[in-house]
Protein backbone atom coordinates (compact mmCIF):
# COMPACT_ATOMS: atom_id res chain seq x y z
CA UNK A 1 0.00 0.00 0.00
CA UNK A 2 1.00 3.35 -0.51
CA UNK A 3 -0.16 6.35 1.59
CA UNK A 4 1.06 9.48 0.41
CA UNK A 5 0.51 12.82 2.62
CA UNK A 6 -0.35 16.52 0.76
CA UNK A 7 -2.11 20.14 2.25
CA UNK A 8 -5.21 19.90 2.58
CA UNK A 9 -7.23 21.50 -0.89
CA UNK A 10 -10.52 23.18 -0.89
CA UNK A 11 -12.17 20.15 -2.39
CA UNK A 12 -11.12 17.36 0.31
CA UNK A 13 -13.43 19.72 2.98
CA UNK A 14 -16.35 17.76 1.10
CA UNK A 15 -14.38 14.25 1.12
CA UNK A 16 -13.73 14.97 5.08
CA UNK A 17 -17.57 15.59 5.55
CA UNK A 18 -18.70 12.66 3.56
CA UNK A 19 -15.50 10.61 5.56
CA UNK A 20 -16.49 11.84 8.90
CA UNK A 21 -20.38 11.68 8.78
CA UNK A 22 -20.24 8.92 10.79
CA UNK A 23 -20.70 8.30 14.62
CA UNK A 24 -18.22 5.55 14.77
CA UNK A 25 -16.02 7.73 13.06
CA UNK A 26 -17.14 9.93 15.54
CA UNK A 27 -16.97 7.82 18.76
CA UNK A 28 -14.01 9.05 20.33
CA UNK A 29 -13.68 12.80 18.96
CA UNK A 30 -14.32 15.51 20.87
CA UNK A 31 -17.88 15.27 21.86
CA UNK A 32 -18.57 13.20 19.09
CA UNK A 33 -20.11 15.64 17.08
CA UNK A 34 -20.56 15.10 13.47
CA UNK A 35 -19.55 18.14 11.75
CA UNK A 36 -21.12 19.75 8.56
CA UNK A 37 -19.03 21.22 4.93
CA UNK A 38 -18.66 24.14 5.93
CA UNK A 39 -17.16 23.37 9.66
CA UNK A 40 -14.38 21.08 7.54
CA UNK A 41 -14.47 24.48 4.77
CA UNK A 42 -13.15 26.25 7.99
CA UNK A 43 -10.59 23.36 9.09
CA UNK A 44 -8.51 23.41 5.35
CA UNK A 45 -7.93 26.98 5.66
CA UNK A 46 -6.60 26.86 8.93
CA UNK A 47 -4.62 23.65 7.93
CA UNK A 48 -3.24 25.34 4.62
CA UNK A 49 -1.98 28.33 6.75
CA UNK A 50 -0.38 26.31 9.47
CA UNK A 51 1.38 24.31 6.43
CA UNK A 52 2.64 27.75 4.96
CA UNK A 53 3.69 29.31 8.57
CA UNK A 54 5.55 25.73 9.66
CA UNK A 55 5.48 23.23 7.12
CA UNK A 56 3.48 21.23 9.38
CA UNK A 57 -0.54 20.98 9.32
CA UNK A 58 -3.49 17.81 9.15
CA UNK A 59 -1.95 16.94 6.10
CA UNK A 60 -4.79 14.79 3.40
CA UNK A 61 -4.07 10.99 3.58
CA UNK A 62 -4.17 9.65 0.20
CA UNK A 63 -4.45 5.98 -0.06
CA UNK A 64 -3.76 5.99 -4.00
CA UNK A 65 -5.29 9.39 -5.66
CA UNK A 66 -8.10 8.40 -3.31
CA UNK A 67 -8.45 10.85 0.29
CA UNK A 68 -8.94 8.42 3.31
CA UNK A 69 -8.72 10.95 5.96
CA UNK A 70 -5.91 13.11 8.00
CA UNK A 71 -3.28 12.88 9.64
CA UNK A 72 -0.16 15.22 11.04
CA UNK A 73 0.97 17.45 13.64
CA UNK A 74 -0.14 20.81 14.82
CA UNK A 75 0.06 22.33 18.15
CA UNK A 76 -2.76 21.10 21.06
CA UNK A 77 -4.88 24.49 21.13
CA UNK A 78 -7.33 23.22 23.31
CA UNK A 79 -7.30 25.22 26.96
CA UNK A 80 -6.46 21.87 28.92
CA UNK A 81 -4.32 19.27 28.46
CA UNK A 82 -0.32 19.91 26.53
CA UNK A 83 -1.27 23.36 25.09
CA UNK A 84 1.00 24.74 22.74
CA UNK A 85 2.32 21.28 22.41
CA UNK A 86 3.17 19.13 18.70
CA UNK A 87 0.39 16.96 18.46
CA UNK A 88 0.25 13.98 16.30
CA UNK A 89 -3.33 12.91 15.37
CA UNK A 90 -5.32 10.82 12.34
CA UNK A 91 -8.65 10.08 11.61
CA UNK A 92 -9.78 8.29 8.64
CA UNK A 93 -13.31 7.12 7.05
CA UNK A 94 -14.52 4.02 8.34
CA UNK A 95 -13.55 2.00 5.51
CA UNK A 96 -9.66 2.82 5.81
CA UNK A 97 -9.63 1.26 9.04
CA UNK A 98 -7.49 -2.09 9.99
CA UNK A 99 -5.29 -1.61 6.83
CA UNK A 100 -2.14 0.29 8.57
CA UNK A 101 -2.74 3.21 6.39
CA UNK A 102 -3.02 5.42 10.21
CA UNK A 103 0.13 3.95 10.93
CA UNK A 104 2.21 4.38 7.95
CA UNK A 105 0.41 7.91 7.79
CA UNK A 106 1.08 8.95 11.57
CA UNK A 107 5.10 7.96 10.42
CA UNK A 108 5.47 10.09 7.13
CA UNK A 109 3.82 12.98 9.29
CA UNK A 110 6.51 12.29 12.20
CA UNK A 111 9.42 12.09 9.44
CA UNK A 112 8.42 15.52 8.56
CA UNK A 113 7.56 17.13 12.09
CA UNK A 114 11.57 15.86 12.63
CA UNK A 115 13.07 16.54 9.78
CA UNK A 116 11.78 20.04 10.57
CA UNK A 117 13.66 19.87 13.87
CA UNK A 118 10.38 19.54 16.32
CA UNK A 119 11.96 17.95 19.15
CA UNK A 120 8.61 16.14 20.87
CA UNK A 121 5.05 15.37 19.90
CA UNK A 122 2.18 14.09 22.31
CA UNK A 123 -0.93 12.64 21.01
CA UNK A 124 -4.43 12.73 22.95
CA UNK A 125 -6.22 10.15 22.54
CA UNK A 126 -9.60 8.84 24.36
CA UNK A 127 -8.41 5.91 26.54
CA UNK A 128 -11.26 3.25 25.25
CA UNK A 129 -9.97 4.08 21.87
CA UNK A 130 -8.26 1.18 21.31
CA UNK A 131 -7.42 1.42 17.82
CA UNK A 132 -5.92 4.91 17.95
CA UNK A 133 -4.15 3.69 21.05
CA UNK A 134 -2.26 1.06 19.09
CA UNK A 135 -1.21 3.36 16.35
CA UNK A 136 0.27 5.96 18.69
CA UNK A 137 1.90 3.12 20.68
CA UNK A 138 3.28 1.80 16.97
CA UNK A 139 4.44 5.08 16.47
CA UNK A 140 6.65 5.27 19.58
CA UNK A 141 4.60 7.00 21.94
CA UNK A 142 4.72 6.36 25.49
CA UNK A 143 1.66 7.01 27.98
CA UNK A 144 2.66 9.80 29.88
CA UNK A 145 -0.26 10.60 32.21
CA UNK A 146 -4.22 10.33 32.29
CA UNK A 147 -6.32 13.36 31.95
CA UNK A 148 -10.17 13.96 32.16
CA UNK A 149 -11.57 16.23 28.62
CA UNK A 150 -14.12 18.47 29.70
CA UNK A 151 -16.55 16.68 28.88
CA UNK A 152 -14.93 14.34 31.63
CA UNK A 153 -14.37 11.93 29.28
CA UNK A 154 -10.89 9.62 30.04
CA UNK A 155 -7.87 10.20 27.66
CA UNK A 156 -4.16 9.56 27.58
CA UNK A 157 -1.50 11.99 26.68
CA UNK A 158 0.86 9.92 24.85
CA UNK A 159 4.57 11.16 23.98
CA UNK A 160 7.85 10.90 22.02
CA UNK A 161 11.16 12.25 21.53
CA UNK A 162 11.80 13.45 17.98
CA UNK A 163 14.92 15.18 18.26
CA UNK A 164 17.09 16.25 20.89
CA UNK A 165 18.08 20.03 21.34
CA UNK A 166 21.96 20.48 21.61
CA UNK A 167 24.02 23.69 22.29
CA UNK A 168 24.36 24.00 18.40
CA UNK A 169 20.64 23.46 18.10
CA UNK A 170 17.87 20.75 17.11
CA UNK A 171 19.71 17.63 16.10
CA UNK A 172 18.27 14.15 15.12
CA UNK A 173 17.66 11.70 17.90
């Protein structure tokens, strides 16, 4: 298989609605709200402009020239938990799942958060989420402590090294 990442376009905000109108989908995001076109409209832009100010964003997943979902790293901007931090997150339609496209994803996205000299990511992830709790586990994160969402829902913040920061600056690690 091969999973290729890109920036986000205008036109995969209607893929990501189609992709993500789904509760299962759903389950473990937030609230679980589904979210409409124009919500996802909102969430390119902002992912095109954090790819132009760092190089970093949700980046598409594209599972041939097909789009399965996101993945990538942006900072946690949520008023709890690592704020400010590199988080590493996916989500993909239902019918992506079980193939090892999040993994192989969640890797090209940490390839490019280091080669970019980001020194550690944490991911956030509900703790009955098994799935998503295997990927970040398969991509080297380590549980680093238990939180409570507002919503009081249980999640783990999950971390890695990515590169360690020398006297000359960020170096690979």
């Amino acid at each position: 298989m091969t999973v290729r990442l890109r920036v986000p376009t205008t036109e995969d905000a209607d893929v990501w609605a189609a992709l993500f109108d789904d509760a299962e989908v759903m389950r473990y995001v937030g609230t679980g709200e589904v979210r409409d076109r124009a919500w996802y409209a909102a969430f390119v832009e902002r992912q095109q402009e954090l790819a132009g100010s760092t190089g970093l964003c949700l980046f598409s997943v594209l599972v041939g020239d097909e789009v399965a979902g996101f993945t990538g790293v942006q900072p946690w901007t949520q008023p709890w938990g690592p704020t400010g931090v590199p988080e590493v997150g996916w989500r993909l339609g239902r019918r992506f799942w079980g193939r090892g496209t999040a993994t192989e994803a969640g890797r090209t996205a940490l390839d490019r958060a280091r080669a970019l000299g980001v020194p550690r990511v944490v991911a956030v992830v509900h703790a009955e989420n098994a799935a998503s709790l295997a990927v970040a586990r398969k991509l080297g994160l380590t549980e680093e402590r238990a939180l409570r969402a507002p919503s009081g829902a249980p999640v783990l913040q999950l971390g890695a090294v990515l590169a360690e920061r020398g006297a000359d600056g960020p170096a690979s690690g």
